[in-house]
PDB file of N, CA and C in Angstrom:
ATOM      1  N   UNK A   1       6.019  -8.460  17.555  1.00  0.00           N
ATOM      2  CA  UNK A   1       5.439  -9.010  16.336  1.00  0.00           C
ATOM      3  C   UNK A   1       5.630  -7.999  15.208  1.00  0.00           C
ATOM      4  N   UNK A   2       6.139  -8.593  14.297  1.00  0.00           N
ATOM      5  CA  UNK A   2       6.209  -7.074  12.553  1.00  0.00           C
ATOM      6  C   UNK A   2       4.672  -7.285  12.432  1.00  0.00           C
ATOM      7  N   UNK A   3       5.276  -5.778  11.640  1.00  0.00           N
ATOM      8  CA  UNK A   3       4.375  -4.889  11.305  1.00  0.00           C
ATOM      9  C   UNK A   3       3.857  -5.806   9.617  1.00  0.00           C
ATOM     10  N   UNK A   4       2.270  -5.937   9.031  1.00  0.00           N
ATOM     11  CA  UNK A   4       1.932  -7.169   8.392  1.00  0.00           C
ATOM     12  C   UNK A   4       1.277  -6.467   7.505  1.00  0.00           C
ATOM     13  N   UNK A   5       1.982  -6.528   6.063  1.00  0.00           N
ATOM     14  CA  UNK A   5       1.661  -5.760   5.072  1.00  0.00           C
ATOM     15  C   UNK A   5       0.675  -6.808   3.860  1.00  0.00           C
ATOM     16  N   UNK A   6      -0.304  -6.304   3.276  1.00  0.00           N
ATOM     17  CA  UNK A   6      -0.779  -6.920   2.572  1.00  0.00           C
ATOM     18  C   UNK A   6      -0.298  -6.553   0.985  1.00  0.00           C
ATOM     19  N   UNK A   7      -0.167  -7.125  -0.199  1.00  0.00           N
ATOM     20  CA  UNK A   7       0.141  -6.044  -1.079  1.00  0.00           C
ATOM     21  C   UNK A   7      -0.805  -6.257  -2.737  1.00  0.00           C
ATOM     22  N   UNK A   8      -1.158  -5.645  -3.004  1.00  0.00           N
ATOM     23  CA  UNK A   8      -2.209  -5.951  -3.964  1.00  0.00           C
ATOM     24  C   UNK A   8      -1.802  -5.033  -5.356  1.00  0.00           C
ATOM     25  N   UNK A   9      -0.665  -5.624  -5.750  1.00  0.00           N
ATOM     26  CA  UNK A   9      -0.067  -5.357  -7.039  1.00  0.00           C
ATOM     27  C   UNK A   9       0.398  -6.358  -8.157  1.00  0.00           C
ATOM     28  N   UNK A  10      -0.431  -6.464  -9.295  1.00  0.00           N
ATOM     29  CA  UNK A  10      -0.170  -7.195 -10.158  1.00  0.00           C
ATOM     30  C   UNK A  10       1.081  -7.724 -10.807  1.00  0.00           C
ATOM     31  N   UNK A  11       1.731  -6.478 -10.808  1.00  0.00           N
ATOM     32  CA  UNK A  11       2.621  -6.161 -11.578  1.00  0.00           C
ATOM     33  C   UNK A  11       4.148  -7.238 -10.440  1.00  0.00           C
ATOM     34  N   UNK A  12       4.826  -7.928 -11.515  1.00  0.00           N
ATOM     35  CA  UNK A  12       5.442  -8.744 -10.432  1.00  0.00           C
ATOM     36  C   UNK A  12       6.841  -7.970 -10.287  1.00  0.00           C
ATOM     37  N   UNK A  13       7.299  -7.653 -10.725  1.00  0.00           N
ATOM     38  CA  UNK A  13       8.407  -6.922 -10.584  1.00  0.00           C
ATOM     39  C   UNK A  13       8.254  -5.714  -9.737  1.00  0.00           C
ATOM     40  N   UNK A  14       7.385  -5.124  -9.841  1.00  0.00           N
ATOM     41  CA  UNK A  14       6.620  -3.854  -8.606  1.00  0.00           C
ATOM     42  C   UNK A  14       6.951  -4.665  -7.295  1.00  0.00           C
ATOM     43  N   UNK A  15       5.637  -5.801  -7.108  1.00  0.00           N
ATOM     44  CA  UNK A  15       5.372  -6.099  -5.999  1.00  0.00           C
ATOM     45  C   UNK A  15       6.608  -6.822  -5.697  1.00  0.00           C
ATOM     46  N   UNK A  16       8.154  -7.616  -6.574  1.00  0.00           N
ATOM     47  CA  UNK A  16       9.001  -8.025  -5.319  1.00  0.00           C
ATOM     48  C   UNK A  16       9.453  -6.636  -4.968  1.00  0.00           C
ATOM     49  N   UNK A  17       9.712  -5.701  -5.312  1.00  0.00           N
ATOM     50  CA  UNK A  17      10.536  -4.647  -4.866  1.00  0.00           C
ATOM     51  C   UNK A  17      10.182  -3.848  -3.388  1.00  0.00           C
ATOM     52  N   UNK A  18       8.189  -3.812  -4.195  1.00  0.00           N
ATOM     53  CA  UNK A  18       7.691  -3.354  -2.555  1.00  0.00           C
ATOM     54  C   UNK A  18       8.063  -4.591  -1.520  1.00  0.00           C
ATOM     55  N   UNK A  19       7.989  -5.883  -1.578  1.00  0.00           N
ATOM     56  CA  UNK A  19       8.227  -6.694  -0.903  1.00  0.00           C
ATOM     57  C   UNK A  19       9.761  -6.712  -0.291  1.00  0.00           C
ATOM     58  N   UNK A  20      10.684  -6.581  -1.120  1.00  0.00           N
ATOM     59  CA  UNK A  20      11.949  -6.086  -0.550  1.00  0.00           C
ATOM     60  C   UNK A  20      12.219  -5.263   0.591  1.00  0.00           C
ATOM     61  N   UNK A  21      11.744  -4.173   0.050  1.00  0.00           N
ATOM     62  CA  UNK A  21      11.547  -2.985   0.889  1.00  0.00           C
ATOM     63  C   UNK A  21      10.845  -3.219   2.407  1.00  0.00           C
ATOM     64  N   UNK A  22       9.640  -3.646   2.605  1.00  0.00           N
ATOM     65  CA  UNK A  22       8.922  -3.939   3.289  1.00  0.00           C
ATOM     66  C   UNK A  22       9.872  -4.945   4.492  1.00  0.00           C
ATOM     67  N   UNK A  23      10.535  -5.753   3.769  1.00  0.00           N
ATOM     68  CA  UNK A  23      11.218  -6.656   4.198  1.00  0.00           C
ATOM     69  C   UNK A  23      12.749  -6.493   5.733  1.00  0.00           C
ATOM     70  N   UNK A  24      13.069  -5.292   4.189  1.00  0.00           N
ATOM     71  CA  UNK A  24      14.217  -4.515   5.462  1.00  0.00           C
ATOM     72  C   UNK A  24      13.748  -3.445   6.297  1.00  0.00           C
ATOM     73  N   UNK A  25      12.756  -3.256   5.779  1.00  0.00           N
ATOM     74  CA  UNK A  25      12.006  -2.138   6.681  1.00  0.00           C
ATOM     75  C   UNK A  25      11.798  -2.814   8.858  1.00  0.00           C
ATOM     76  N   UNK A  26      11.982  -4.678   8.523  1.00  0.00           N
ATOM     77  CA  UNK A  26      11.470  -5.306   9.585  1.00  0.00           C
ATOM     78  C   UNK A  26       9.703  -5.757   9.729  1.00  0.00           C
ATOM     79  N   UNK A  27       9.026  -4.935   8.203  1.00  0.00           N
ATOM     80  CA  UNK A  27       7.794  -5.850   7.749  1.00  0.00           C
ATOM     81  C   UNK A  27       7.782  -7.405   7.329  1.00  0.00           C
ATOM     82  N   UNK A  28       6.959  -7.624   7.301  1.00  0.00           N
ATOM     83  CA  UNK A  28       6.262  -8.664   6.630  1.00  0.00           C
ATOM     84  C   UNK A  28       5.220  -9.039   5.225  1.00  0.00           C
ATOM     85  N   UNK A  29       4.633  -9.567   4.773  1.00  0.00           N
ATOM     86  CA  UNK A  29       4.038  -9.810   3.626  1.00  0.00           C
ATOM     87  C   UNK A  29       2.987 -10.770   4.456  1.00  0.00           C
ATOM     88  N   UNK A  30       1.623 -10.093   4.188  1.00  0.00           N
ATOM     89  CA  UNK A  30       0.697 -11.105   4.945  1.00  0.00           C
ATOM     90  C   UNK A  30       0.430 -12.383   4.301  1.00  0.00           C
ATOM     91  N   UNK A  31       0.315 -13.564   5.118  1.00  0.00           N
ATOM     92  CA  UNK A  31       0.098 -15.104   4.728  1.00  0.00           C
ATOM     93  C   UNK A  31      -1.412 -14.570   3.759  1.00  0.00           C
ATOM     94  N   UNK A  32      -1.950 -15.640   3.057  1.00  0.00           N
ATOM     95  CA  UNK A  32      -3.093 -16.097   2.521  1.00  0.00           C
ATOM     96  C   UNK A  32      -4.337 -15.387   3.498  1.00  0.00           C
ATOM     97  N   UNK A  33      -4.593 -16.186   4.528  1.00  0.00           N
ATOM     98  CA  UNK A  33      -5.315 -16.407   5.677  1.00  0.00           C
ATOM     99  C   UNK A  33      -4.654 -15.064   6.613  1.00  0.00           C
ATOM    100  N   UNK A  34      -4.237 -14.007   6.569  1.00  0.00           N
ATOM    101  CA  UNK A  34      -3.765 -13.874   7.213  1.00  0.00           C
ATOM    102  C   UNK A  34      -4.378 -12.131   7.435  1.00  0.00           C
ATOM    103  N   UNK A  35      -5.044 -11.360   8.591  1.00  0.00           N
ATOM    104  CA  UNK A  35      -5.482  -9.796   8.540  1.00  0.00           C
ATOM    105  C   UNK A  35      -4.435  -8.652   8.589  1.00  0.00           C
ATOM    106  N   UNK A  36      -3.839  -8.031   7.303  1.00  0.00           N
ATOM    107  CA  UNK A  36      -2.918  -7.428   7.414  1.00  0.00           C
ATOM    108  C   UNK A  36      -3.016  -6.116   8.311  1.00  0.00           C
ATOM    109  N   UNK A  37      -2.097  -5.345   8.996  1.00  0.00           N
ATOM    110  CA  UNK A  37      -2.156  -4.169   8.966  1.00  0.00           C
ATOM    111  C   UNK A  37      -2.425  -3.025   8.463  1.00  0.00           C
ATOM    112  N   UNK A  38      -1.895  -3.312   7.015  1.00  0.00           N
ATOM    113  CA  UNK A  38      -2.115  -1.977   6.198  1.00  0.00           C
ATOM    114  C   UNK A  38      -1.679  -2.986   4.762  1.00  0.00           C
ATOM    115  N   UNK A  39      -2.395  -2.619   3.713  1.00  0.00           N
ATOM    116  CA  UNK A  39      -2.825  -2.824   2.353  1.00  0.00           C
ATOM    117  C   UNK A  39      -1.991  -1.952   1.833  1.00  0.00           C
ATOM    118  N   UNK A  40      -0.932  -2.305   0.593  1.00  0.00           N
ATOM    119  CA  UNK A  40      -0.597  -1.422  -0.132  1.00  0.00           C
ATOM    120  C   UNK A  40      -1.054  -1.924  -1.733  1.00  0.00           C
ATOM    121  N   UNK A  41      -1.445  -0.796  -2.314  1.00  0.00           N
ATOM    122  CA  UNK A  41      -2.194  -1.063  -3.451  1.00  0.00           C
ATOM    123  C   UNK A  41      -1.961  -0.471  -4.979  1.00  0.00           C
ATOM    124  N   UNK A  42      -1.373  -1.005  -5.866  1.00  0.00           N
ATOM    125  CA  UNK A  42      -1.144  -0.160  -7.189  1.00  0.00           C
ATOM    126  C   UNK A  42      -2.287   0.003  -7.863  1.00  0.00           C
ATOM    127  N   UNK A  43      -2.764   1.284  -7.494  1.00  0.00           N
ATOM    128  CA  UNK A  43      -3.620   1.771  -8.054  1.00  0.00           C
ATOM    129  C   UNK A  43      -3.737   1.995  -9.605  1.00  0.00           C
ATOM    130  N   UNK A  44      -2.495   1.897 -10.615  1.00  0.00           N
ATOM    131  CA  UNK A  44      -2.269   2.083 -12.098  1.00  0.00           C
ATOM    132  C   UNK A  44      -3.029   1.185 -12.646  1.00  0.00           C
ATOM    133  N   UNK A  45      -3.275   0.078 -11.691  1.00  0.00           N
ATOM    134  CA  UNK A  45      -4.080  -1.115 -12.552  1.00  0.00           C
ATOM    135  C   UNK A  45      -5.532  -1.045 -12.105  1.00  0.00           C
ATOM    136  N   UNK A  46      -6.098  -1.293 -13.065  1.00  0.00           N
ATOM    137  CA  UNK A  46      -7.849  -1.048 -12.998  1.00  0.00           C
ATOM    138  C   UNK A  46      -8.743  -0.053 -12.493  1.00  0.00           C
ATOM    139  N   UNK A  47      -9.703  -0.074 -12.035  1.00  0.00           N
ATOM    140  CA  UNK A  47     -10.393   0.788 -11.365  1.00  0.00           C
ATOM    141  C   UNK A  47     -10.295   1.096 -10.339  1.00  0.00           C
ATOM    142  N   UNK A  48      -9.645   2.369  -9.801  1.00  0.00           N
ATOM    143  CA  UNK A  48      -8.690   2.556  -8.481  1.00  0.00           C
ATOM    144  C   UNK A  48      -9.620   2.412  -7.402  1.00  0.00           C
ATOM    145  N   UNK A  49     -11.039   3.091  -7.606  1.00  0.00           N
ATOM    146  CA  UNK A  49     -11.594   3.265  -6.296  1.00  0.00           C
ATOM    147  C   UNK A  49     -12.490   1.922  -6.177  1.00  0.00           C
ATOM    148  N   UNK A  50     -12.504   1.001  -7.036  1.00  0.00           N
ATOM    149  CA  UNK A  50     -13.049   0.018  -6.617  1.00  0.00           C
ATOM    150  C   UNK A  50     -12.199  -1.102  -6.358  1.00  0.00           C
ATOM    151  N   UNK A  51     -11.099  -0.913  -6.517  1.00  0.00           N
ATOM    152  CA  UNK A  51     -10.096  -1.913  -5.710  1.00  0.00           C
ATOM    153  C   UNK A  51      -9.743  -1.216  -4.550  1.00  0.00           C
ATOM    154  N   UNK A  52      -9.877   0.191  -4.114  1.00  0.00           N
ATOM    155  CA  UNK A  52      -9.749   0.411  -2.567  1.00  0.00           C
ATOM    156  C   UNK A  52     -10.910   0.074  -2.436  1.00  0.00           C
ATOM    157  N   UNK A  53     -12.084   0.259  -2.304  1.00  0.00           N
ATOM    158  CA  UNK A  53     -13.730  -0.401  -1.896  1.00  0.00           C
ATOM    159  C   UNK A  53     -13.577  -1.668  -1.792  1.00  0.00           C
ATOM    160  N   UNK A  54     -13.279  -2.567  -2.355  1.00  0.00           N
ATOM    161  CA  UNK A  54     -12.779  -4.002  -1.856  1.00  0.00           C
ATOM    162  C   UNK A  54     -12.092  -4.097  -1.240  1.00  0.00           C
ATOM    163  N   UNK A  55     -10.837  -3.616  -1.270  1.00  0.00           N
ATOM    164  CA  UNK A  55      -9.718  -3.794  -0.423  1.00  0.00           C
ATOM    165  C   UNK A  55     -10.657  -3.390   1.029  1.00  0.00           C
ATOM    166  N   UNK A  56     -11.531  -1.837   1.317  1.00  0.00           N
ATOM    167  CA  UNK A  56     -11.840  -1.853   3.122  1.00  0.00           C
ATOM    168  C   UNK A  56     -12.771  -2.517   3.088  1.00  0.00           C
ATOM    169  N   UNK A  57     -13.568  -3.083   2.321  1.00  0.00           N
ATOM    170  CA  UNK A  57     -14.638  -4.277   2.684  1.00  0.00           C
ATOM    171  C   UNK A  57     -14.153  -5.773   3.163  1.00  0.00           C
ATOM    172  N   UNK A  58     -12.904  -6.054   2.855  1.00  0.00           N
ATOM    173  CA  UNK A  58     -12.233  -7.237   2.897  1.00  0.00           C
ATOM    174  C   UNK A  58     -11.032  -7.223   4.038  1.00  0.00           C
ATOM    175  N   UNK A  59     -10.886  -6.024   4.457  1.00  0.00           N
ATOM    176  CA  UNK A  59      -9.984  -5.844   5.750  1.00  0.00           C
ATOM    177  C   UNK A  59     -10.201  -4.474   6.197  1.00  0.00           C
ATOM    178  N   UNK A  60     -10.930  -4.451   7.106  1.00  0.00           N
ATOM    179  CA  UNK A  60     -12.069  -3.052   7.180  1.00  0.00           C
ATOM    180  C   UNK A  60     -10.871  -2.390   8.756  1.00  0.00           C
ATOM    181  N   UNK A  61      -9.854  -2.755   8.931  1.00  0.00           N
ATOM    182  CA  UNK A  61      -9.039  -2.772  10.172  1.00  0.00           C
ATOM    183  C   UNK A  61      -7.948  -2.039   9.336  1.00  0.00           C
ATOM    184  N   UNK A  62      -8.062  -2.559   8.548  1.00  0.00           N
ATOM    185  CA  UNK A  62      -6.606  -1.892   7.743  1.00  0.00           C
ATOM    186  C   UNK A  62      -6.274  -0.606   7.301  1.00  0.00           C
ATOM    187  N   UNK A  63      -5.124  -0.072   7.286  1.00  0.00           N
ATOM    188  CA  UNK A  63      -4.829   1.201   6.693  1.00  0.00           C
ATOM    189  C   UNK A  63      -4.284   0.733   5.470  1.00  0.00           C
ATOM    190  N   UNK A  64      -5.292   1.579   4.288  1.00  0.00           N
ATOM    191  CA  UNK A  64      -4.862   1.394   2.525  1.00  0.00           C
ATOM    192  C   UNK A  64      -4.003   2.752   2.269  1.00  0.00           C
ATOM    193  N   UNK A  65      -2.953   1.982   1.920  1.00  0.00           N
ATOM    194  CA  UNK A  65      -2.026   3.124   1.056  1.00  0.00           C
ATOM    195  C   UNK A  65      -1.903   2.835  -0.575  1.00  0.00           C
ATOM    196  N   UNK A  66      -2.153   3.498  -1.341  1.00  0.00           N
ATOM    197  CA  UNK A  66      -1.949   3.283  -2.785  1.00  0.00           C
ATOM    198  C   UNK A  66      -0.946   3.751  -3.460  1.00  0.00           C
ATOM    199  N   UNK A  67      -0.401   3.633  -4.811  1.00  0.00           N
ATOM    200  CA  UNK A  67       0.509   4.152  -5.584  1.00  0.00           C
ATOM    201  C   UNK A  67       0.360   4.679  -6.689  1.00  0.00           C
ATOM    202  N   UNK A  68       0.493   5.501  -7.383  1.00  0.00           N
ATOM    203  CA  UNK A  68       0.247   5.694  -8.975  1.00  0.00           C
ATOM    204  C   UNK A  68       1.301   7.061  -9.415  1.00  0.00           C
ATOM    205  N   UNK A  69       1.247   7.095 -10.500  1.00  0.00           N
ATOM    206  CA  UNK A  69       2.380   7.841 -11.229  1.00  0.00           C
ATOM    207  C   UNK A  69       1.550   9.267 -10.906  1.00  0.00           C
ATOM    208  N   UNK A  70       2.642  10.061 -11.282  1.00  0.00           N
ATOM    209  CA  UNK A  70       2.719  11.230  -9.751  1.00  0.00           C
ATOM    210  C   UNK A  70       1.787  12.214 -10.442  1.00  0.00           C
ATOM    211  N   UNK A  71       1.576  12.139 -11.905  1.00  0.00           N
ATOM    212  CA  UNK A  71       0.487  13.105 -12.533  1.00  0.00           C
ATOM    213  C   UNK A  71      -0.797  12.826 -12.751  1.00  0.00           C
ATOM    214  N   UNK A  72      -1.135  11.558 -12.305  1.00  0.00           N
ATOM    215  CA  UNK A  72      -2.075  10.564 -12.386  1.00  0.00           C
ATOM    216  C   UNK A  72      -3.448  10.657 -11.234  1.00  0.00           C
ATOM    217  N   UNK A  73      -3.861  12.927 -11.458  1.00  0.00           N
ATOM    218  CA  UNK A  73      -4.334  12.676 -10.285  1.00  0.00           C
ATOM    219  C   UNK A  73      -6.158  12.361 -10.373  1.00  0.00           C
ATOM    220  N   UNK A  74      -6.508  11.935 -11.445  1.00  0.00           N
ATOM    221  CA  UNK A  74      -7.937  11.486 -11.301  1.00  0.00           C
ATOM    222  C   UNK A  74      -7.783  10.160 -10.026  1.00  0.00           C
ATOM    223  N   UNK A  75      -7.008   9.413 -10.576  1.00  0.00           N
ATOM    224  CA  UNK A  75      -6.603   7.598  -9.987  1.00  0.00           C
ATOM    225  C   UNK A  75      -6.395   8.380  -8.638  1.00  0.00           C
ATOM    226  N   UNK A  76      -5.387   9.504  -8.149  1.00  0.00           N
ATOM    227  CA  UNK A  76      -5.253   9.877  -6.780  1.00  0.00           C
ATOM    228  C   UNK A  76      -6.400  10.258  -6.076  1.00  0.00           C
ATOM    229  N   UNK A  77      -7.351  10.863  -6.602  1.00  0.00           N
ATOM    230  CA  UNK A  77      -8.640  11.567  -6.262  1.00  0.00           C
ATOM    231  C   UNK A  77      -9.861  10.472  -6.267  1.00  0.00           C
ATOM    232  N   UNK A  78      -9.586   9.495  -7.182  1.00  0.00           N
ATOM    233  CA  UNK A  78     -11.165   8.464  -7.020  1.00  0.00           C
ATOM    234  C   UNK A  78     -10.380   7.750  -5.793  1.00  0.00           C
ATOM    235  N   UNK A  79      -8.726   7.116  -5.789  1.00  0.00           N
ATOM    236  CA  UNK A  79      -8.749   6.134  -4.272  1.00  0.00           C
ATOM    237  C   UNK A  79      -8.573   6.954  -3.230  1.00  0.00           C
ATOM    238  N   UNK A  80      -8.609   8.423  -3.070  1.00  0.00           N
ATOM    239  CA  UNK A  80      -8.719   8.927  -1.996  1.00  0.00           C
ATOM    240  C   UNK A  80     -10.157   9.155  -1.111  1.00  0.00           C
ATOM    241  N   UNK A  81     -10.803   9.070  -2.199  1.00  0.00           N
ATOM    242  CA  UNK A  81     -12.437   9.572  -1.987  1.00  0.00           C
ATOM    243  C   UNK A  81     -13.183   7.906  -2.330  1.00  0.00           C
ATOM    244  N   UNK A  82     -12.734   7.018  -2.044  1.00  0.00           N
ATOM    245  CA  UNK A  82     -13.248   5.466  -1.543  1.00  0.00           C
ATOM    246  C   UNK A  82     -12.642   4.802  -0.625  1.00  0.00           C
ATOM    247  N   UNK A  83     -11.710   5.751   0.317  1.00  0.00           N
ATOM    248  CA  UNK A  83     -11.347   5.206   1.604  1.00  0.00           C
ATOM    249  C   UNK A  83      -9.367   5.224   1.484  1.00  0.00           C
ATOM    250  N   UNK A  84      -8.761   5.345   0.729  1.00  0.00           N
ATOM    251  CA  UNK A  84      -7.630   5.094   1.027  1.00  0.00           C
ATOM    252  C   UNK A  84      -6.834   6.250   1.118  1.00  0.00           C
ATOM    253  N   UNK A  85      -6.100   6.246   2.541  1.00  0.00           N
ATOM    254  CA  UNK A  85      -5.475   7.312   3.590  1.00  0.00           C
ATOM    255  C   UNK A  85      -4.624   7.884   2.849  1.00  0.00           C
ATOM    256  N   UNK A  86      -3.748   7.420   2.340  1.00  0.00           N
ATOM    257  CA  UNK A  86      -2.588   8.378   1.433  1.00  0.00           C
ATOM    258  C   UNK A  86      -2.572   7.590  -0.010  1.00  0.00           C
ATOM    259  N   UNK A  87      -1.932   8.281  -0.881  1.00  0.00           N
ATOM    260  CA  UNK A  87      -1.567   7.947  -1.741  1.00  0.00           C
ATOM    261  C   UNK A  87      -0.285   8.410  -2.569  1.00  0.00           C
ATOM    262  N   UNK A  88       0.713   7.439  -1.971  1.00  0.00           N
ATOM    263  CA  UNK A  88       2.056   8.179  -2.592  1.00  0.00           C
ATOM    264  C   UNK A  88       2.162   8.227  -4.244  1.00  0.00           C
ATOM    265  N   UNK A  89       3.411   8.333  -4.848  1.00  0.00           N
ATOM    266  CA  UNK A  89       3.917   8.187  -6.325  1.00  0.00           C
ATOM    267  C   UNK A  89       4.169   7.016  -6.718  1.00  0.00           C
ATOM    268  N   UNK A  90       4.280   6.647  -7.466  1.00  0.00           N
ATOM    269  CA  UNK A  90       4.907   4.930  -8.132  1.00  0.00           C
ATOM    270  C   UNK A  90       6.599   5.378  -7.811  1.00  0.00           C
ATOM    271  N   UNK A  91       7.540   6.744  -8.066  1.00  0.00           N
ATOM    272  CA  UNK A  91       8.263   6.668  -7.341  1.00  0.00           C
ATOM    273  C   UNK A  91       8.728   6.370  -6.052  1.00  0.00           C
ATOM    274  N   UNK A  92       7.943   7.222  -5.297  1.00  0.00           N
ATOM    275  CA  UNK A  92       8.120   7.059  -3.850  1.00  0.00           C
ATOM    276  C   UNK A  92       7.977   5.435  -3.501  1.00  0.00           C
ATOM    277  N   UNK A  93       7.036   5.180  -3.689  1.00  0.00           N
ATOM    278  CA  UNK A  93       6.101   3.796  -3.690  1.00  0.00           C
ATOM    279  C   UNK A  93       7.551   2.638  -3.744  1.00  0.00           C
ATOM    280  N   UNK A  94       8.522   2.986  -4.970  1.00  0.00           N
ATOM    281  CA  UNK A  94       9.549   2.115  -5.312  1.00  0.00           C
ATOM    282  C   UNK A  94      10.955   2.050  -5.020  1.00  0.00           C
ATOM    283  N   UNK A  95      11.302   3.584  -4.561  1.00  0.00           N
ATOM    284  CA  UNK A  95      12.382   3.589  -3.684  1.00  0.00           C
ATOM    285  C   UNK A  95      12.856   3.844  -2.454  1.00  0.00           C
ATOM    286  N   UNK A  96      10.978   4.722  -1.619  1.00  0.00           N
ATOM    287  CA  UNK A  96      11.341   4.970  -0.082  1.00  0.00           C
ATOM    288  C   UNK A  96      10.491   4.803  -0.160  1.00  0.00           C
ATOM    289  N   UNK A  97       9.628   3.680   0.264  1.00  0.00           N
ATOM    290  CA  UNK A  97       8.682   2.742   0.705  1.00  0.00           C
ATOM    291  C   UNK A  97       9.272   2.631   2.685  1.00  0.00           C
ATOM    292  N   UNK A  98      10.105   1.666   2.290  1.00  0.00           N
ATOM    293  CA  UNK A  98      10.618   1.785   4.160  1.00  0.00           C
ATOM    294  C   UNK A  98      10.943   3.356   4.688  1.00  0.00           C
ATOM    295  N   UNK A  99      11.009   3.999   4.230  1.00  0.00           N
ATOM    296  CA  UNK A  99      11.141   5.199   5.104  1.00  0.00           C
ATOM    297  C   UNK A  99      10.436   6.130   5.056  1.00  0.00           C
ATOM    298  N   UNK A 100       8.990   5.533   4.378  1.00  0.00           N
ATOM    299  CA  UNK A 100       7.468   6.592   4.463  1.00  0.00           C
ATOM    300  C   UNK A 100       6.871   5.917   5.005  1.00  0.00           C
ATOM    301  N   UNK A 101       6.595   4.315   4.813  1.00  0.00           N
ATOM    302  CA  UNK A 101       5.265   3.416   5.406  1.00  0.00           C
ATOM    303  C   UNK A 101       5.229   3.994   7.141  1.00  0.00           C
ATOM    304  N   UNK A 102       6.417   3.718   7.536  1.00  0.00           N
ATOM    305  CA  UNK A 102       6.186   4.280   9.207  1.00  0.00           C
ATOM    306  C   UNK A 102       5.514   5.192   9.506  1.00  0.00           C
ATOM    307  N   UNK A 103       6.423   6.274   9.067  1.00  0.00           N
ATOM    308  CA  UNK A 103       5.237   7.749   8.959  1.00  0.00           C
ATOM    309  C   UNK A 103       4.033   7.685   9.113  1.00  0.00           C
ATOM    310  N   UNK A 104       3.881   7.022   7.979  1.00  0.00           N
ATOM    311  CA  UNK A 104       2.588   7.156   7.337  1.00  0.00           C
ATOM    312  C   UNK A 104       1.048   6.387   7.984  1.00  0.00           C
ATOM    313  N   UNK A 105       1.671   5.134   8.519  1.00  0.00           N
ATOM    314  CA  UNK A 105       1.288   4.540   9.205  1.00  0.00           C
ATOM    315  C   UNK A 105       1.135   4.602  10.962  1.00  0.00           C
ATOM    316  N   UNK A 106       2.222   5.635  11.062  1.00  0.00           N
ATOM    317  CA  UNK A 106       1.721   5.968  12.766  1.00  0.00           C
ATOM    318  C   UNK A 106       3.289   5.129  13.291  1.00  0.00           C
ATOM    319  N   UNK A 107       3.950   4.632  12.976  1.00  0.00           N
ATOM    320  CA  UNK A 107       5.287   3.606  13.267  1.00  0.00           C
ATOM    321  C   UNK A 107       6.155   5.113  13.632  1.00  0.00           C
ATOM    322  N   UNK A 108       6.626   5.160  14.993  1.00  0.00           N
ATOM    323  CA  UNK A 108       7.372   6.285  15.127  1.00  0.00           C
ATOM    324  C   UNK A 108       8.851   6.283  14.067  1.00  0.00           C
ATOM    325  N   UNK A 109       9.332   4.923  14.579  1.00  0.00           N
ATOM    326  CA  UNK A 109      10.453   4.836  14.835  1.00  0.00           C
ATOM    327  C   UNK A 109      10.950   4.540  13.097  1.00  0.00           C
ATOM    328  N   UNK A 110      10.311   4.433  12.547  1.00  0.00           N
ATOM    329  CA  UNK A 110      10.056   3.980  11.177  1.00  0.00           C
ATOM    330  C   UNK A 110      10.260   2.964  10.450  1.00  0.00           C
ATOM    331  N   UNK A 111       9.830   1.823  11.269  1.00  0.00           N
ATOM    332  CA  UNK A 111      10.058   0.627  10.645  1.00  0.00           C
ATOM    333  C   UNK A 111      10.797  -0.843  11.859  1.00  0.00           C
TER     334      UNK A 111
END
């Protein structure tokens, strides 16, 4: 069964790319209805640590990974300190997405 990514980014051009990625990685994009594995989250938009606080109240199973621009470290420091495990760059986030999520996530083989 793939590995079942949730992704909680506004921004639509972000989220097809993470979705791309995710895609060849041998992920998925979780259905509606559906308990993802791990949450990925652009943190640039709104209040970071209260969209990770929703995000583990709403899938309390999941591993949250977030994104934000790489100098951006208040946003790194409030979603780290409301539950979410890493928090890469909006770079990283957009061009090695498949070859950190594994890592990052415990996936030996990476993807």
């Amino acid at each position: 069964m793939p590995f079942v990514c949730r992704i909680l980014d506004p921004d639509v051009l972000s989220a097809t790319r993470l979705r791309d990625q995710l895609a060849r990685a041998g992920w998925r994009t979780a259905k509606a209805d559906e308990r993802p594995d791990a949450v990925l989250i652009n943190l640039a938009r709104g209040d970071a640590a209260s969209v990770v606080r929703s995000a583990a109240e709403r899938w309390p199973a999941a591993k949250l990974v977030g994104f934000c621009g790489h100098a951006d470290l208040d946003r790194r420091t409030a979603a780290l300190a409301a539950g979410c495990g890493v928090v890469l760059t909006h770079g990283e986030a957009m061009t090695r997405l498949g070859s950190l999520f594994g890592r990052l996530l415990g996936d030996d083989d990476g993807g």
